[in-house]
N, C-alpha and C. Protein backbone atom coordinates (compact mmCIF):
# COMPACT_ATOMS: atom_id res chain seq x y z
N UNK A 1 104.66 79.47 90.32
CA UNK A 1 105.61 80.23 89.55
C UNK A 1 106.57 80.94 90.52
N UNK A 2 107.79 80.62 89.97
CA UNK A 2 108.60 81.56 90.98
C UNK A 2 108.82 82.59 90.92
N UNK A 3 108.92 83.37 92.14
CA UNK A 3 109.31 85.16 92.09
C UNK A 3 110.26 85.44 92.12
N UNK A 4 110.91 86.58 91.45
CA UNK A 4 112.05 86.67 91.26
C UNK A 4 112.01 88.18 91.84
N UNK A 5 113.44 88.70 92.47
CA UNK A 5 113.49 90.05 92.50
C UNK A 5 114.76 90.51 91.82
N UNK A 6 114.87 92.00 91.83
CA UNK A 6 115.96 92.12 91.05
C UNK A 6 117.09 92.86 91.73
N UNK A 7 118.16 92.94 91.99
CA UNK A 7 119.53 94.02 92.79
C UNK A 7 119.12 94.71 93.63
N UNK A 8 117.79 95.68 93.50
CA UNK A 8 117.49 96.65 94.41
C UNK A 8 116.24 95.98 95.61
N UNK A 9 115.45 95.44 95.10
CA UNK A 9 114.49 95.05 95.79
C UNK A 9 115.06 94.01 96.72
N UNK A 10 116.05 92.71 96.00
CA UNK A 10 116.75 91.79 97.25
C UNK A 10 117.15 92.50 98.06
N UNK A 11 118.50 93.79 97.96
CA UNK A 11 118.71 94.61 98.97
C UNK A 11 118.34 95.17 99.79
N UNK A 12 117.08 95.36 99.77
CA UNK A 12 116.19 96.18 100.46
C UNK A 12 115.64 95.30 101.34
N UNK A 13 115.38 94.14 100.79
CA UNK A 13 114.92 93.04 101.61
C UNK A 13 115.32 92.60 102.78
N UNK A 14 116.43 92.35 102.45
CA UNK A 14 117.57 91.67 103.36
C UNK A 14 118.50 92.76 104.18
N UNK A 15 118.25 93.73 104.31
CA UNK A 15 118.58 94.75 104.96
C UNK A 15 117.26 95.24 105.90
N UNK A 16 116.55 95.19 105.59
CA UNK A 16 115.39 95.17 106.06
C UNK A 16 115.30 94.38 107.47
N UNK A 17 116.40 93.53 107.34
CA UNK A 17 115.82 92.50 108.24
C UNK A 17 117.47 92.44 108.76
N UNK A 18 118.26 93.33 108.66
CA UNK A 18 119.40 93.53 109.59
C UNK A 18 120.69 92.82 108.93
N UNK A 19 120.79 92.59 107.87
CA UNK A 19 121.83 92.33 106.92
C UNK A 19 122.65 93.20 106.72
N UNK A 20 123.35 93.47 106.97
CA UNK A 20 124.98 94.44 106.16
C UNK A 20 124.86 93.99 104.71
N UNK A 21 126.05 95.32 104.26
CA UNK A 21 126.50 95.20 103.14
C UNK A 21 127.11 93.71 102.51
N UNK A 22 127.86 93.20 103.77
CA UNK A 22 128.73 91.88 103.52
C UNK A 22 127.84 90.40 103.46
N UNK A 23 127.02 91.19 104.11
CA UNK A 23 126.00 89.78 104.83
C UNK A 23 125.06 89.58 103.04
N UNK A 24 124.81 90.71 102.83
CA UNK A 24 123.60 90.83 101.43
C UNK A 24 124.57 90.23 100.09
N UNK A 25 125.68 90.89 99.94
CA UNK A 25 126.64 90.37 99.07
C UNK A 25 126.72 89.02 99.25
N UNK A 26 127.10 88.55 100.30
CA UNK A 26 127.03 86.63 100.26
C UNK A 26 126.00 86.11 100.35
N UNK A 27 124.99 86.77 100.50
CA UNK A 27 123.29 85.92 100.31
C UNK A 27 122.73 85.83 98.71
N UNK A 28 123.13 87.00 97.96
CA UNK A 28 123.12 86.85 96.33
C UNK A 28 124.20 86.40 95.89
N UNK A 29 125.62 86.38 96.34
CA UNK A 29 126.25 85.16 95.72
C UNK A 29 125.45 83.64 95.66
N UNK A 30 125.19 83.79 97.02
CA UNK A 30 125.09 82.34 97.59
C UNK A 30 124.27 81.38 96.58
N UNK A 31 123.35 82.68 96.67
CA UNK A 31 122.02 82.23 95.55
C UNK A 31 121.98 82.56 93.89
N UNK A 32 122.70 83.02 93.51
CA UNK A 32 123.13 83.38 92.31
C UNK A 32 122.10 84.09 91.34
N UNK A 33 122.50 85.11 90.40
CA UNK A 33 121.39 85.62 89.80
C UNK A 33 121.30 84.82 88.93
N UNK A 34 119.91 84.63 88.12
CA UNK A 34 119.19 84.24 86.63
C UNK A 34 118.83 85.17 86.22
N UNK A 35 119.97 85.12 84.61
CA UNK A 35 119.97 86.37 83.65
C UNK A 35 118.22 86.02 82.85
N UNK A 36 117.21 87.10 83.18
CA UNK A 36 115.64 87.32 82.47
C UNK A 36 116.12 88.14 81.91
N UNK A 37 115.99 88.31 80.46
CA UNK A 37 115.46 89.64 79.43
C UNK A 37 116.83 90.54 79.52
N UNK A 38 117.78 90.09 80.00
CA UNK A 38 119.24 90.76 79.99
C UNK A 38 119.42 91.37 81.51
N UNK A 39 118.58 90.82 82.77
CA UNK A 39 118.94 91.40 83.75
C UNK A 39 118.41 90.53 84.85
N UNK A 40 119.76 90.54 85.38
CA UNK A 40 120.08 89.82 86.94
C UNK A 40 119.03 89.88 87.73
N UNK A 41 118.27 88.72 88.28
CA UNK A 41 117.16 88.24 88.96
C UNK A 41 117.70 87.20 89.83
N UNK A 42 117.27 87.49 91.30
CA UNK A 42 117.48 86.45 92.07
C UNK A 42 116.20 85.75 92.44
N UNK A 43 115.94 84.52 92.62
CA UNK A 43 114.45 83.88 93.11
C UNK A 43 114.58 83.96 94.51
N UNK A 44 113.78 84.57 94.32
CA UNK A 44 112.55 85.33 96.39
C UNK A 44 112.79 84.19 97.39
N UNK A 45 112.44 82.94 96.91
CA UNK A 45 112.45 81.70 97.16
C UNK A 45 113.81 80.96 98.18
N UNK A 46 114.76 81.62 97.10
CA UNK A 46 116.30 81.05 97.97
C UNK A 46 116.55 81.83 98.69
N UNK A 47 116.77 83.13 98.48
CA UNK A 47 117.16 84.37 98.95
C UNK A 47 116.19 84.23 101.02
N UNK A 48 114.80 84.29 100.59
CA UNK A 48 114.34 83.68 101.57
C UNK A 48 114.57 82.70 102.56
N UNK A 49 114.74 81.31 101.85
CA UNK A 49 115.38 80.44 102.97
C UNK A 49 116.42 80.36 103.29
N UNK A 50 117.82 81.18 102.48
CA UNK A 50 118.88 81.31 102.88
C UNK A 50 119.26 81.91 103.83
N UNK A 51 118.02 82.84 103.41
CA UNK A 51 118.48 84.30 104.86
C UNK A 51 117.71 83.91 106.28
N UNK A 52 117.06 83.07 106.34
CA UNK A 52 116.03 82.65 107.38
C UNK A 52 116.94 81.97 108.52
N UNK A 53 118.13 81.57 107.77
CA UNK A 53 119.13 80.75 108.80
C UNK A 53 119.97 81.95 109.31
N UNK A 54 120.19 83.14 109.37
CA UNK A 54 120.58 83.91 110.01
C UNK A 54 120.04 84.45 111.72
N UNK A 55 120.77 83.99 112.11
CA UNK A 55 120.64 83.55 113.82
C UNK A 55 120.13 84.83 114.14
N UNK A 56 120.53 86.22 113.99
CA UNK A 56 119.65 86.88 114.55
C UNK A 56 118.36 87.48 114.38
N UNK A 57 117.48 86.66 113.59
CA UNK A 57 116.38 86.66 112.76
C UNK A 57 115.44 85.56 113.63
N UNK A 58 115.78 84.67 114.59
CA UNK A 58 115.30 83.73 115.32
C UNK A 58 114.55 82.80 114.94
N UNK A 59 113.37 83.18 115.48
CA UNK A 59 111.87 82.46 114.80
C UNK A 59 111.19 83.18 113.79
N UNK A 60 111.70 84.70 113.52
CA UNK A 60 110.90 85.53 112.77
C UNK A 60 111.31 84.88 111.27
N UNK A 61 109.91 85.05 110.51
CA UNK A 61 110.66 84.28 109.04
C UNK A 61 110.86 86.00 108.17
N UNK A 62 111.67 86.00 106.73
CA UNK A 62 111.24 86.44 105.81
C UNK A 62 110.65 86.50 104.61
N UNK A 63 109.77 86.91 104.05
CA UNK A 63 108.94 87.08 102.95
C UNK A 63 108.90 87.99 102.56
N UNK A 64 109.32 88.07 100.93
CA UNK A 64 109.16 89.22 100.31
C UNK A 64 108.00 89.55 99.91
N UNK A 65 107.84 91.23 99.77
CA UNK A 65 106.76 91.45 98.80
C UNK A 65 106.31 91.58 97.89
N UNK A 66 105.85 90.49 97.19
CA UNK A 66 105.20 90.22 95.93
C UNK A 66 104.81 91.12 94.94
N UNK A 67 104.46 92.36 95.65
CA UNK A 67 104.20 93.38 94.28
C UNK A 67 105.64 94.50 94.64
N UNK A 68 106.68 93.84 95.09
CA UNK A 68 107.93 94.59 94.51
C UNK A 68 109.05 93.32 93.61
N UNK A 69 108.58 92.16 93.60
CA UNK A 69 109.37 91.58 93.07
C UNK A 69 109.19 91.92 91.26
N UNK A 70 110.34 91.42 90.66
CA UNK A 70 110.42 92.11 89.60
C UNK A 70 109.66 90.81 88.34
């Protein structure tokens, strides 16, 4: 089943791990939200391997945490 997070928790994520404002904005474009229950959800999943190709992240991977996804 896929995980989804929602506006605050992606942000947090991906900042977490040295993303800007600009950098986080084009990683949830990139990946686009899925409207659940009337509110914007991105899957953990893309957001993850999208951001993993960010060069100054190296070999380190990211993974979200599961009991903040929404």
């Amino acid at each position: 089943m896929t995980n989804y997070l929602d506006f605050v928790s992606a942000t947090r994520l991906l900042a977490t791990h040295g993303f800007n404002r600009l950098d986080i904005e084009c990683v949830l474009d990139l990946t686009g939200p899925h409207m659940k229950n009337g509110h914007a959800l991105w899957p953990a999943e893309q957001i993850e391997r999208l951001a993993a190709r960010a060069y100054w992240l190296g070999d380190h991977e990211i993974d979200s945490d599961t009991s903040v996804a929404a």
